[in-house]
C-alpha atoms as a PDB file:
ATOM      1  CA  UNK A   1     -12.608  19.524  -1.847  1.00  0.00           C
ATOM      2  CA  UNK A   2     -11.393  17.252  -5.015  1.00  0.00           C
ATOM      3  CA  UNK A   3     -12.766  16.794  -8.378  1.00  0.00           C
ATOM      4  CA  UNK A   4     -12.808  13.116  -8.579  1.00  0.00           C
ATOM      5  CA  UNK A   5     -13.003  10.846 -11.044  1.00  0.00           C
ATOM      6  CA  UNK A   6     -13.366   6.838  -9.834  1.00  0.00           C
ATOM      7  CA  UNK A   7     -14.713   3.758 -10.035  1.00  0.00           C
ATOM      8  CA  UNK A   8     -15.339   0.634  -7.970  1.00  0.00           C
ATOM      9  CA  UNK A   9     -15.728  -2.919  -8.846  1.00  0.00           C
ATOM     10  CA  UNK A  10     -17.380  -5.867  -7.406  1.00  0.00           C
ATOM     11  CA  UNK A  11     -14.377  -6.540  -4.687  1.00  0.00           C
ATOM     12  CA  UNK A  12     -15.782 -10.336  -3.622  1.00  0.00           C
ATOM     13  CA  UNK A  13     -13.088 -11.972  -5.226  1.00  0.00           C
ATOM     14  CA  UNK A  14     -10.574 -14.793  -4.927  1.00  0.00           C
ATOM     15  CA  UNK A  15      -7.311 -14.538  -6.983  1.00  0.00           C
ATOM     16  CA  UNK A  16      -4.081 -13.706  -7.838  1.00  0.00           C
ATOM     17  CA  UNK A  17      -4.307 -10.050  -8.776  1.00  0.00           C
ATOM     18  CA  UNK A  18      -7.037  -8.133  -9.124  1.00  0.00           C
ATOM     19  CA  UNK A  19      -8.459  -4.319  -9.396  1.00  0.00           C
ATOM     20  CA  UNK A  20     -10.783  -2.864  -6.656  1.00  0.00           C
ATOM     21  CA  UNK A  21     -11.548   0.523  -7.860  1.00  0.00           C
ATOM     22  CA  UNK A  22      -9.121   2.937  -9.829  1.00  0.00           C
ATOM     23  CA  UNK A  23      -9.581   6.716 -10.351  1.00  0.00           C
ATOM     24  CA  UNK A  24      -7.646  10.698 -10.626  1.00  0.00           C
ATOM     25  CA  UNK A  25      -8.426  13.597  -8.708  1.00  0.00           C
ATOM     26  CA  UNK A  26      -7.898  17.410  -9.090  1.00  0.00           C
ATOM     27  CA  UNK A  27      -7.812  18.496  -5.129  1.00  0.00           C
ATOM     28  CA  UNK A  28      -8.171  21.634  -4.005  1.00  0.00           C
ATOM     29  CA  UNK A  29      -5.645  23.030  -1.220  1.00  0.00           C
ATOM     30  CA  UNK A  30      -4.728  21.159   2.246  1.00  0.00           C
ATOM     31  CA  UNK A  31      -8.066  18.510   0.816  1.00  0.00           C
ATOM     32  CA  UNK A  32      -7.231  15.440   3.221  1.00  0.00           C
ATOM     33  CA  UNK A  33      -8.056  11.820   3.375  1.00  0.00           C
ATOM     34  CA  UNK A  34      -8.058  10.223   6.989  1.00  0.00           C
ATOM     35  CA  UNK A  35      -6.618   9.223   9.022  1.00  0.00           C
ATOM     36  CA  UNK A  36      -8.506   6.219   7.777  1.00  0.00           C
ATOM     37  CA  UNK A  37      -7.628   3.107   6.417  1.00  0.00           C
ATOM     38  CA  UNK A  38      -8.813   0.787   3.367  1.00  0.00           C
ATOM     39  CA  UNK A  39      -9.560  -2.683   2.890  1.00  0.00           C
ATOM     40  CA  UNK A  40      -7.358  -3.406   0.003  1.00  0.00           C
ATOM     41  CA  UNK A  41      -3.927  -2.606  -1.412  1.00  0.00           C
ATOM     42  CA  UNK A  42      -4.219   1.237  -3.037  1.00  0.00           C
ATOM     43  CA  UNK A  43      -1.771   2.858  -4.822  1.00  0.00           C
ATOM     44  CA  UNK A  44      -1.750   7.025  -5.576  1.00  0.00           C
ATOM     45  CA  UNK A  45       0.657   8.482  -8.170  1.00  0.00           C
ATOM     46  CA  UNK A  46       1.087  12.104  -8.255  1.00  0.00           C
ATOM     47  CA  UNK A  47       0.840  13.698 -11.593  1.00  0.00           C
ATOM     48  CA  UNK A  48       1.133  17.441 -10.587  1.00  0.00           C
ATOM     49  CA  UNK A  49       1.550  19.391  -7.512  1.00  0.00           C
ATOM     50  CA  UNK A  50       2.580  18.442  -4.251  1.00  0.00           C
ATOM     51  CA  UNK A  51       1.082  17.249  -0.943  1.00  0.00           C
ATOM     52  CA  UNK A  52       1.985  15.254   2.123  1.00  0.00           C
ATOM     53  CA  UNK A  53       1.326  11.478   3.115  1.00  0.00           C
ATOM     54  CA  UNK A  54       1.903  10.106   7.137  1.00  0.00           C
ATOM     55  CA  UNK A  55       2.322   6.297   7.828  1.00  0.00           C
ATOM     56  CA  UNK A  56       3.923   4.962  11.237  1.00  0.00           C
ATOM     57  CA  UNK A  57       4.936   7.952  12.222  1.00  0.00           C
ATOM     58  CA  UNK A  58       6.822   9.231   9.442  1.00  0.00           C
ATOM     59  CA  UNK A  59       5.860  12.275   6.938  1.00  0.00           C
ATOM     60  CA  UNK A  60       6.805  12.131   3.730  1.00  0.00           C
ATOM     61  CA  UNK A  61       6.694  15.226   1.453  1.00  0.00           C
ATOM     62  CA  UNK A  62       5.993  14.426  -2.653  1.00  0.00           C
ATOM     63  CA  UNK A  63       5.798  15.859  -5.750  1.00  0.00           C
ATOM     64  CA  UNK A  64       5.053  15.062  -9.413  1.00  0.00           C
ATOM     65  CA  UNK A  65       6.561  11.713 -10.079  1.00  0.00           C
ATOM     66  CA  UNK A  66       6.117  10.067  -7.111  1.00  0.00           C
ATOM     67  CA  UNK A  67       3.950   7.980  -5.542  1.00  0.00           C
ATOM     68  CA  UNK A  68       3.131   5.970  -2.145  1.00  0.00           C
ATOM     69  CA  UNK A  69       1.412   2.678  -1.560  1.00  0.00           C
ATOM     70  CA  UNK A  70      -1.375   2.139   1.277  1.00  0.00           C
ATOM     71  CA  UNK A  71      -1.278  -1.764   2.751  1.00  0.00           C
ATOM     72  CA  UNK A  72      -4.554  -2.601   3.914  1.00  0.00           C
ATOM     73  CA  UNK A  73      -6.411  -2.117   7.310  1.00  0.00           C
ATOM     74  CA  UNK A  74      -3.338   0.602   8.520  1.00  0.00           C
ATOM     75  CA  UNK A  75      -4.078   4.194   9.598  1.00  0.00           C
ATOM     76  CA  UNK A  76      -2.406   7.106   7.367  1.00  0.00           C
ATOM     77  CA  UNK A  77      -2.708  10.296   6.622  1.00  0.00           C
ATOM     78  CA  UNK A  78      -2.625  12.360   3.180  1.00  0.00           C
ATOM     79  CA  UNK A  79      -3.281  15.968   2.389  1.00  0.00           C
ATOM     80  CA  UNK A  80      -2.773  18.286  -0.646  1.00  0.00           C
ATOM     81  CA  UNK A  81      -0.332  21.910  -0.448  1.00  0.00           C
ATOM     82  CA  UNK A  82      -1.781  24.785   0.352  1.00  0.00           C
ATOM     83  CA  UNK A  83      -1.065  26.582  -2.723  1.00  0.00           C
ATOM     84  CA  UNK A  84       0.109  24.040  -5.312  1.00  0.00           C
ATOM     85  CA  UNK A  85      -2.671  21.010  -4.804  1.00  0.00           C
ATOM     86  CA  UNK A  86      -1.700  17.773  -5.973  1.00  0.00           C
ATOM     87  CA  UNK A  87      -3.506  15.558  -8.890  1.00  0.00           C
ATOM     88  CA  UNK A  88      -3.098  12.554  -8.736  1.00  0.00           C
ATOM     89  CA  UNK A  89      -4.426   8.706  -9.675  1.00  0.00           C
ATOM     90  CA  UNK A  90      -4.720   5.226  -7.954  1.00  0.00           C
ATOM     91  CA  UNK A  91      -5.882   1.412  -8.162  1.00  0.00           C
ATOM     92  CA  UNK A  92      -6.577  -0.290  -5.562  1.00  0.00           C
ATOM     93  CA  UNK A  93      -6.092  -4.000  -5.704  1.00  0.00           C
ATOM     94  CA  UNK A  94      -6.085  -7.035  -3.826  1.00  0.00           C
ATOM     95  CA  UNK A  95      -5.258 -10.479  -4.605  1.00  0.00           C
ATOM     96  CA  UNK A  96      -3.308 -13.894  -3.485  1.00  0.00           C
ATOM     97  CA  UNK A  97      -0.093 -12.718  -5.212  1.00  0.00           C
ATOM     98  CA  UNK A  98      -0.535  -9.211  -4.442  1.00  0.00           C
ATOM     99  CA  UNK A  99       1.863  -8.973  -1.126  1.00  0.00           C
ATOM    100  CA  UNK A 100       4.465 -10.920  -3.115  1.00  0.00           C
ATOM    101  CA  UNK A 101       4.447  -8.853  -6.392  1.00  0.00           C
ATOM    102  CA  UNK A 102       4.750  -5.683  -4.253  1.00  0.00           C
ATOM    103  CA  UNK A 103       7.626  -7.042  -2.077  1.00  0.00           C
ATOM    104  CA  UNK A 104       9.689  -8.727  -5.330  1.00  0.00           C
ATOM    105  CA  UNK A 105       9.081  -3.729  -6.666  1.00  0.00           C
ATOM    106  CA  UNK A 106      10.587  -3.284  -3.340  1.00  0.00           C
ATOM    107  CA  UNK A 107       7.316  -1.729  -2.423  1.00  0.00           C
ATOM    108  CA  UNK A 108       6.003  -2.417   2.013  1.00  0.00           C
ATOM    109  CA  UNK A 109       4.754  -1.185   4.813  1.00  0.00           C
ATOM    110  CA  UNK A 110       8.615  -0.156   5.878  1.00  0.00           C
ATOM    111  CA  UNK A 111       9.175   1.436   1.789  1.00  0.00           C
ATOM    112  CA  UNK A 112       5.789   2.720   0.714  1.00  0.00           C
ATOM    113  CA  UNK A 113       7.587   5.208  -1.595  1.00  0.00           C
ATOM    114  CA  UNK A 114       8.089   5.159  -4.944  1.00  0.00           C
ATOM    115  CA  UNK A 115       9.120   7.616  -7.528  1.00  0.00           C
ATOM    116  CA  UNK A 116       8.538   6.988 -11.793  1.00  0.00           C
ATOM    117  CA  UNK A 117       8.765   8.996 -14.957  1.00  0.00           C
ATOM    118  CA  UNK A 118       6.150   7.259 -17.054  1.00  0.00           C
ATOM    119  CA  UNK A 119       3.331   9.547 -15.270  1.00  0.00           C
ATOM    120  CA  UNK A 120       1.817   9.345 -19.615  1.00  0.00           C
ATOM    121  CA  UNK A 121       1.343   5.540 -19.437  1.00  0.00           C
ATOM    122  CA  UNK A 122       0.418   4.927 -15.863  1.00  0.00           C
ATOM    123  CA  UNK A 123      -2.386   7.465 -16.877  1.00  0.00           C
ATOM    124  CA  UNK A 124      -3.042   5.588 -19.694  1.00  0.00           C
ATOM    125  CA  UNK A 125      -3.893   2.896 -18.037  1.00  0.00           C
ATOM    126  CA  UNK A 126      -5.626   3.787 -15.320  1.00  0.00           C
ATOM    127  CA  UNK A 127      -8.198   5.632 -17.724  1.00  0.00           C
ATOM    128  CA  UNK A 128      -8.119   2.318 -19.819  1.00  0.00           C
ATOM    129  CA  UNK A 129      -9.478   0.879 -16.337  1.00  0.00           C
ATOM    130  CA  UNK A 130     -11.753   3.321 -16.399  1.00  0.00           C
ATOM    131  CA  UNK A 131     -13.376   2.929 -19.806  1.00  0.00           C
ATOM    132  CA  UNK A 132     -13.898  -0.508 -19.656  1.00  0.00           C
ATOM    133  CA  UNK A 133     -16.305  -0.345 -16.617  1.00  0.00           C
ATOM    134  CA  UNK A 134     -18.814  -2.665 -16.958  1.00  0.00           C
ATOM    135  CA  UNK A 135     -19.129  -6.099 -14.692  1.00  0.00           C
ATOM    136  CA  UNK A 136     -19.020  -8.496 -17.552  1.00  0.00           C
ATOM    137  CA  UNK A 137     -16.193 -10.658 -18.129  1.00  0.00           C
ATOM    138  CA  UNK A 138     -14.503  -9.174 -20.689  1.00  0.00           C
ATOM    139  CA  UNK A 139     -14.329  -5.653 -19.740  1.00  0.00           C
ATOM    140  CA  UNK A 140     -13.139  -7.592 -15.981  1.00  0.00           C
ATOM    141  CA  UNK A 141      -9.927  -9.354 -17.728  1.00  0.00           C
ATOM    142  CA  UNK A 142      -9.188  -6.812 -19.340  1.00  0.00           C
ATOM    143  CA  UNK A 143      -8.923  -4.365 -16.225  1.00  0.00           C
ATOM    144  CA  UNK A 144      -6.887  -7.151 -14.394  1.00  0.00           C
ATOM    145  CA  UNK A 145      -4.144  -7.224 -17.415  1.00  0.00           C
ATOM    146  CA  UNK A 146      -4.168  -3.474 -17.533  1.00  0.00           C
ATOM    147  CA  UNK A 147      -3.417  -3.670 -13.529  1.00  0.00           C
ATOM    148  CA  UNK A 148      -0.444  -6.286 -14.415  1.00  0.00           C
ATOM    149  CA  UNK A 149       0.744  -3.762 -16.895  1.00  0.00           C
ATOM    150  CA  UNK A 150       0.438  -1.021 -14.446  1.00  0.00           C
ATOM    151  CA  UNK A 151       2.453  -2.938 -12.067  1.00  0.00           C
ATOM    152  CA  UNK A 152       5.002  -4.169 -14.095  1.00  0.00           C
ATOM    153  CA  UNK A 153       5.641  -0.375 -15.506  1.00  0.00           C
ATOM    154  CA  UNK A 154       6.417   0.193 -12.007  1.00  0.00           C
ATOM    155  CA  UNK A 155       8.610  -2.798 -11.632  1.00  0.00           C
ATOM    156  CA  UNK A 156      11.028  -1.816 -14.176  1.00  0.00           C
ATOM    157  CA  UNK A 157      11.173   1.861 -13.873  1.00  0.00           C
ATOM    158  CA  UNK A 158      10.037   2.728  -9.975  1.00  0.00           C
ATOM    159  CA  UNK A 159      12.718   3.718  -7.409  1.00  0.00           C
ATOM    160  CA  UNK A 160      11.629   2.860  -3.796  1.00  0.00           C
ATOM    161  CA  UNK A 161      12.288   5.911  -1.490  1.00  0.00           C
ATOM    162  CA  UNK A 162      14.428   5.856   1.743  1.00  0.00           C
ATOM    163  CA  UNK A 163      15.072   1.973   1.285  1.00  0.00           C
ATOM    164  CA  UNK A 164      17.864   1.200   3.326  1.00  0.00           C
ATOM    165  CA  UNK A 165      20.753   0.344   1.494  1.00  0.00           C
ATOM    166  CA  UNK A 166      21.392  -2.479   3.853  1.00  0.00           C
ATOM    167  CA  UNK A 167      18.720  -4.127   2.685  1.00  0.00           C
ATOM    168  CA  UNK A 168      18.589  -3.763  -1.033  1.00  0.00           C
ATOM    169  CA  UNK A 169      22.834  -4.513  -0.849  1.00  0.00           C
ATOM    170  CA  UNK A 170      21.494  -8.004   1.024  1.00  0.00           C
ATOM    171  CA  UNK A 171      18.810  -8.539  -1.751  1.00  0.00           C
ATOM    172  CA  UNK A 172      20.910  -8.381  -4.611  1.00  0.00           C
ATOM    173  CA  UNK A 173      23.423 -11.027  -2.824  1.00  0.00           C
ATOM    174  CA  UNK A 174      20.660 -13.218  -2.023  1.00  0.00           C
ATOM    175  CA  UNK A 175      19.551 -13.073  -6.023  1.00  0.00           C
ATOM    176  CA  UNK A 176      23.286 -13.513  -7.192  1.00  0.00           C
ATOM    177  CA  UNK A 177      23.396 -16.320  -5.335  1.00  0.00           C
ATOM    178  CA  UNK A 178      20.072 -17.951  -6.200  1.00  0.00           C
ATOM    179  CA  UNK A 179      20.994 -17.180  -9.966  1.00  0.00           C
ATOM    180  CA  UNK A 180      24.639 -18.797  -9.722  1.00  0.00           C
ATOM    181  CA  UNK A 181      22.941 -22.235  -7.462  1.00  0.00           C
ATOM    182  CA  UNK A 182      20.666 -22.518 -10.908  1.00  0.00           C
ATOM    183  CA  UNK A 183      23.073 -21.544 -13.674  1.00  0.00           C
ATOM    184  CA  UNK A 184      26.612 -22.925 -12.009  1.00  0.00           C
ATOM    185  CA  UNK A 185      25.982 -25.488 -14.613  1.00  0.00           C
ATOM    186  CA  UNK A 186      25.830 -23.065 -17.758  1.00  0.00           C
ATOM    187  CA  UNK A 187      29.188 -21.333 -18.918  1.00  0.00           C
ATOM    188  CA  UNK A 188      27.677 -18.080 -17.123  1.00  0.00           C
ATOM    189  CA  UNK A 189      30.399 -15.211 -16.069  1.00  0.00           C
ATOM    190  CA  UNK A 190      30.410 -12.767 -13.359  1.00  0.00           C
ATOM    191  CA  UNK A 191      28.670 -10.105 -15.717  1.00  0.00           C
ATOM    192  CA  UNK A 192      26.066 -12.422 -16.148  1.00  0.00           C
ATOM    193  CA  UNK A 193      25.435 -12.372 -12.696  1.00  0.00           C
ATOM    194  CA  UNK A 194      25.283  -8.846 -12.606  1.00  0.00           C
ATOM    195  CA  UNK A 195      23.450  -8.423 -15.328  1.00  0.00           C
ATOM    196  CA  UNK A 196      20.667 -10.665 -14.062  1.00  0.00           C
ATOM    197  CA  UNK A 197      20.300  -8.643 -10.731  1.00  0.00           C
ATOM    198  CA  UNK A 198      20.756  -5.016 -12.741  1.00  0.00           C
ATOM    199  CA  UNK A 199      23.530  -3.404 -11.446  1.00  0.00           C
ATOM    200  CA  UNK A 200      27.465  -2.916 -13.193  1.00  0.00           C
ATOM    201  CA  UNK A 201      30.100  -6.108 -11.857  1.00  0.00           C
ATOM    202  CA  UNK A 202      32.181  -3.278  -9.814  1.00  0.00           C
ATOM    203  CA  UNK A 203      29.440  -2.907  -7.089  1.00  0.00           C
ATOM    204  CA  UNK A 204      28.199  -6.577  -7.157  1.00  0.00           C
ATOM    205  CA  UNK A 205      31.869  -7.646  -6.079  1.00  0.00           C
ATOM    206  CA  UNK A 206      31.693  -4.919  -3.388  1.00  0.00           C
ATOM    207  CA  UNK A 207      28.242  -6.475  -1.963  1.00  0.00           C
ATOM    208  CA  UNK A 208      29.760 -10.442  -2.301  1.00  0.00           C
ATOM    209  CA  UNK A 209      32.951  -8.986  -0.500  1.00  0.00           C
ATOM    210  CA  UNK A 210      30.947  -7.425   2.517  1.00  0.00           C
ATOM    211  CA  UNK A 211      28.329 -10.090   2.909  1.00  0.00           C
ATOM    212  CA  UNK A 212      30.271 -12.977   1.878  1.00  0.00           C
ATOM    213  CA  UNK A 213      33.567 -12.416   2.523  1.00  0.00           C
ATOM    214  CA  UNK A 214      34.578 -13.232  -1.107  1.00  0.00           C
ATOM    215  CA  UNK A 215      34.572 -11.804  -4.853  1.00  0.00           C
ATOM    216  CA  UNK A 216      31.830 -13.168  -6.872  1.00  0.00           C
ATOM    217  CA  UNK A 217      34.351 -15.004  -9.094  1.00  0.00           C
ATOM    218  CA  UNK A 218      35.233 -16.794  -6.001  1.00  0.00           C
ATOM    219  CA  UNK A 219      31.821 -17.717  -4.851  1.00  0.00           C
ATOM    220  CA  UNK A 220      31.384 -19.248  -8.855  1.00  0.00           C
ATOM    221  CA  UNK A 221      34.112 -21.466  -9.001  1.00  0.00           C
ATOM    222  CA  UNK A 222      33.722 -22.484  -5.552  1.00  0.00           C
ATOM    223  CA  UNK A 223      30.580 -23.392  -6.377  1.00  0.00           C
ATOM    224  CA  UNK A 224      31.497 -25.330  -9.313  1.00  0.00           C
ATOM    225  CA  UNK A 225      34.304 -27.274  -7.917  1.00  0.00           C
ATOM    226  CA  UNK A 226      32.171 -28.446  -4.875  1.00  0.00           C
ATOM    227  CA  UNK A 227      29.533 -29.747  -7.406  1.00  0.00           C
ATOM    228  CA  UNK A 228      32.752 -30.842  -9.419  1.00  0.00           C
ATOM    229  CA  UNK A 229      33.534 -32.622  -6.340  1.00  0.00           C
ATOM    230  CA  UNK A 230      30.442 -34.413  -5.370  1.00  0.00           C
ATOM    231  CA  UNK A 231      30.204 -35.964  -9.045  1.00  0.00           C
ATOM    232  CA  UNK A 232      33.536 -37.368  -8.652  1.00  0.00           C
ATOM    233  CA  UNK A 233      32.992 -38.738  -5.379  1.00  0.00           C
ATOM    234  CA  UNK A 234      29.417 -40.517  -6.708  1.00  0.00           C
ATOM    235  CA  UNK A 235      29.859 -41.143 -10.109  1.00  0.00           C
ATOM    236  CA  UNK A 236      32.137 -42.627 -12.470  1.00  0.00           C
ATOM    237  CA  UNK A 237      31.616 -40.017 -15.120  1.00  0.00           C
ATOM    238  CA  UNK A 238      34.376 -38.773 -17.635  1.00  0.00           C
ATOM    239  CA  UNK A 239      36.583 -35.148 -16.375  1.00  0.00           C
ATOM    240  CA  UNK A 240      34.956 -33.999 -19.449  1.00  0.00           C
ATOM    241  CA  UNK A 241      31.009 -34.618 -18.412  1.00  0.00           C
ATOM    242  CA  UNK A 242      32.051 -33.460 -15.363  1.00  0.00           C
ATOM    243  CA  UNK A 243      33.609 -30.167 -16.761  1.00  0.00           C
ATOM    244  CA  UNK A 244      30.621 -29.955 -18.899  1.00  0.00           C
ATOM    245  CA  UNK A 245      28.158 -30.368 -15.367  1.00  0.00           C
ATOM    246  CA  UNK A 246      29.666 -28.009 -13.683  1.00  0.00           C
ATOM    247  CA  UNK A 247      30.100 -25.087 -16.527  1.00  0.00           C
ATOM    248  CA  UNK A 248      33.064 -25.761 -18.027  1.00  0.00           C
ATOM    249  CA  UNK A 249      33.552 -25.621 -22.037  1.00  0.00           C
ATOM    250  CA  UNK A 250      36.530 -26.394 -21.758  1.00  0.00           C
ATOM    251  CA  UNK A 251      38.091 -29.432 -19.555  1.00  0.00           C
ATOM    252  CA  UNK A 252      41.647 -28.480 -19.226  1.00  0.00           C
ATOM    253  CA  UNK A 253      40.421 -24.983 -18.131  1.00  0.00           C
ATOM    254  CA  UNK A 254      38.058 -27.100 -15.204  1.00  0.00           C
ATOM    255  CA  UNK A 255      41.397 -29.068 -14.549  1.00  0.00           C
ATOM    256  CA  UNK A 256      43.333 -26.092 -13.635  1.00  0.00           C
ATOM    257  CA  UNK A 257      40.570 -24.141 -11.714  1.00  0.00           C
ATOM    258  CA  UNK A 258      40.252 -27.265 -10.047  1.00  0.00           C
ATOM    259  CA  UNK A 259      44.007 -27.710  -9.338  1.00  0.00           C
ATOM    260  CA  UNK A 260      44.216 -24.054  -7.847  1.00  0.00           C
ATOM    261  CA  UNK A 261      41.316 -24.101  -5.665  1.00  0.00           C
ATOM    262  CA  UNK A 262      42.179 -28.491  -4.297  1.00  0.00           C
ATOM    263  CA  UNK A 263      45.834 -28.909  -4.880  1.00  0.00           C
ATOM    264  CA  UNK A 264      45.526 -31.447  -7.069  1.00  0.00           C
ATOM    265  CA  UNK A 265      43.889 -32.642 -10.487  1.00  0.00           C
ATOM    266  CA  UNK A 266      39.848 -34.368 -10.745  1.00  0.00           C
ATOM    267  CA  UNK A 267      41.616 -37.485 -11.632  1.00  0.00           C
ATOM    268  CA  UNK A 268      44.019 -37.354  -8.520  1.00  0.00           C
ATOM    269  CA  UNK A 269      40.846 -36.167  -6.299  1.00  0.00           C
ATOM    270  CA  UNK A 270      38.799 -38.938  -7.381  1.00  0.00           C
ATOM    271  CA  UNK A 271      41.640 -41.427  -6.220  1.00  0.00           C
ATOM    272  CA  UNK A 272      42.350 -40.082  -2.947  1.00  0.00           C
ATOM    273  CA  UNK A 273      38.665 -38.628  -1.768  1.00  0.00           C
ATOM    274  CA  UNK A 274      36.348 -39.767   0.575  1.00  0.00           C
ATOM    275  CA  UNK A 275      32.928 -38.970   0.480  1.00  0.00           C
ATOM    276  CA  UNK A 276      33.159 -36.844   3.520  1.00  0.00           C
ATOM    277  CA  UNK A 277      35.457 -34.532   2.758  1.00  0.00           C
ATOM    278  CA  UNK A 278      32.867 -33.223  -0.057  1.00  0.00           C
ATOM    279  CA  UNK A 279      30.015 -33.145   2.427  1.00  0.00           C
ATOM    280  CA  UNK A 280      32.343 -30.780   4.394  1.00  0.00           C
ATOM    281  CA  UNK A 281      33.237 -28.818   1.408  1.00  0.00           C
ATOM    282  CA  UNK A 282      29.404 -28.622   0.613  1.00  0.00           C
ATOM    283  CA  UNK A 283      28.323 -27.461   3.939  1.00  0.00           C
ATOM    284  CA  UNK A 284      30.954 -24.606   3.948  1.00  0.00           C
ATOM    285  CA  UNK A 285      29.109 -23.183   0.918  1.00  0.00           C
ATOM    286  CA  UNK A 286      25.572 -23.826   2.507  1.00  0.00           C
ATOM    287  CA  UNK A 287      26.865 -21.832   5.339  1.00  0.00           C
ATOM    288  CA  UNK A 288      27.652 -18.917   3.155  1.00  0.00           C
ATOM    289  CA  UNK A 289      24.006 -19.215   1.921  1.00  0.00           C
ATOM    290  CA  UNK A 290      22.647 -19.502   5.394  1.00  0.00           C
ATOM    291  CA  UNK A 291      25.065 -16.833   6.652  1.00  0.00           C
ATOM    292  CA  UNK A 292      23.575 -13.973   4.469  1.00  0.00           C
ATOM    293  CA  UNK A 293      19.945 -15.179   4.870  1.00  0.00           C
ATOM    294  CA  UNK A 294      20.545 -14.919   8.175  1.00  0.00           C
ATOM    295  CA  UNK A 295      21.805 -11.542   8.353  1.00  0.00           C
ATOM    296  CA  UNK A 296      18.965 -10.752   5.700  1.00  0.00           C
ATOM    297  CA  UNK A 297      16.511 -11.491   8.437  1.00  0.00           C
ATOM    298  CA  UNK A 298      18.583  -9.904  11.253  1.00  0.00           C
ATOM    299  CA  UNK A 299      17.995  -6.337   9.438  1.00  0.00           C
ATOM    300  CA  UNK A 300      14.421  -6.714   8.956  1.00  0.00           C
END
């Protein structure tokens, strides 16, 4: 038996994010759902107690503070201790975006465990949800924002559970890299780069080391100098524009990064290159790039 507390909403919709039903639950001991499945995304967060939640063959044990997600249309399992029941809430959503948003928390079928400390304002919201219940349009928007919020609460503070490190080592490459192809061309440093994927420089050149072979200082500047490289061989633009293009302030610092990493100066380069050489150079970069997608996909 539960005490139960919910609400469902007209689920015909099409965009992309938007709240099925929400509710929280007082269970009593070893109350079970399923197995069964549900048509829609549903997340449970566990406010007290404990209980027990099977997906593909795996049993995972939680507490207060955690939580687990349910993809639609799969089979699972989930069933309140014996003598400390769990409470818990949940939304269920659906939506266009919704697979994406979920993937970008680190949230899947593979990692459908989370854990969070804001247990005050996830409640919060869901009995926000709750409150404004009614099917016109204003109490509808303002359930969908209140999902966002919920979301994004979990986004910043969740932890996924049993991720493998593997992966989440290859997904902070993969957004160090997609943050340096965009910002090569702003006077960004390595703790930038860091910064912008959340975790301290030390690990981040342990990561670029393993998957790429290089530190991400490396990776920068050869970045840089290969777009360096490709404006000298097309344009006719001044060292300094060229410095400027490529993130450097300052262009007798470009000069001598360029210098260490070619053998020779921009000017010199520009005299002697051919146009092929730089489609070389480029290509050895892309097949960095393509080199840890690749693997990215090889551990999924």
């Amino acid at each position: 038996m539960e005490k139960a507390f919910k609400l469902d909403f007209e689920n015909d919709r099409a965009g992309s994010l938007y709240v099925n039903c929400c509710g929280c639950s007082q269970t009593e001991g070893l109350h079970s759902f399923g197995p069964a499945s549900k048509p829609h995304y549903l997340i449970h967060y566990v406010l007290n107690g404990k209980g027990i939640f099977r997906f593909q063959d795996k049993e995972y044990r939680l507490e207060a503070g955690f939580g687990f997600l349910i993809p639609p249309e799969e089979l699972v399992f989930y069933q309140a201790d014996e003598k400390e029941p769990w409470s818990y809430l949940w939304v269920g959503f659906g939506g266009s975006r919704a697979e994406e948003y979920l993937t970008a928390m680190g949230l899947s079928r593979r990692h459908p465990i989370f854990s969070c400390s804001r247990d005050q304002e996830l409640y919060s919201l869901v009995r926000d949800m709750m409150e404004h219940n009614t099917y016109g349009v204003a109490d509808d928007l303002r359930r969908n924002g209140l999902l966002g919020v919920f979301l994004s609460i979990l986004a910043e503070s969740a932890g996924v559970v049993a991720k493998d490190e593997k992966d989440k080592g290859n997904q902070y490459v993969k957004k160090a890299v997609s943050f340096i192809q965009s910002n090569y061309c702003n006077p960004i440093k390595v703790t930038d780069v860091a910064d912008y994927v959340c975790i301290n420089r030390s690990y981040l050149y342990t990561l670029f080391q393993e998957y790429l072979g290089m530190s991400p200082q490396r990776f920068l500047t050869t970045f840089r100098i290969t777009k360096a490289r490709e404006l000298l061989d097309s344009t006719s633009y001044p060292i300094e524009s060229i410095a400027l293009s490529c993130g450097y302030s300052d262009a007798l610092v470009f000069t001598k990064a360029f210098r260490s990493m070619k053998g020779m100066s921009p000017s010199q380069y520009r005299k002697q290159s051919h146009r092929e050489n730089s489609r070389e150079q480029l290509q050895e970069v892309e097949g960095l790039i393509a080199r840890l997608v690749q693997e990215g996909k090889n551990r999924q």
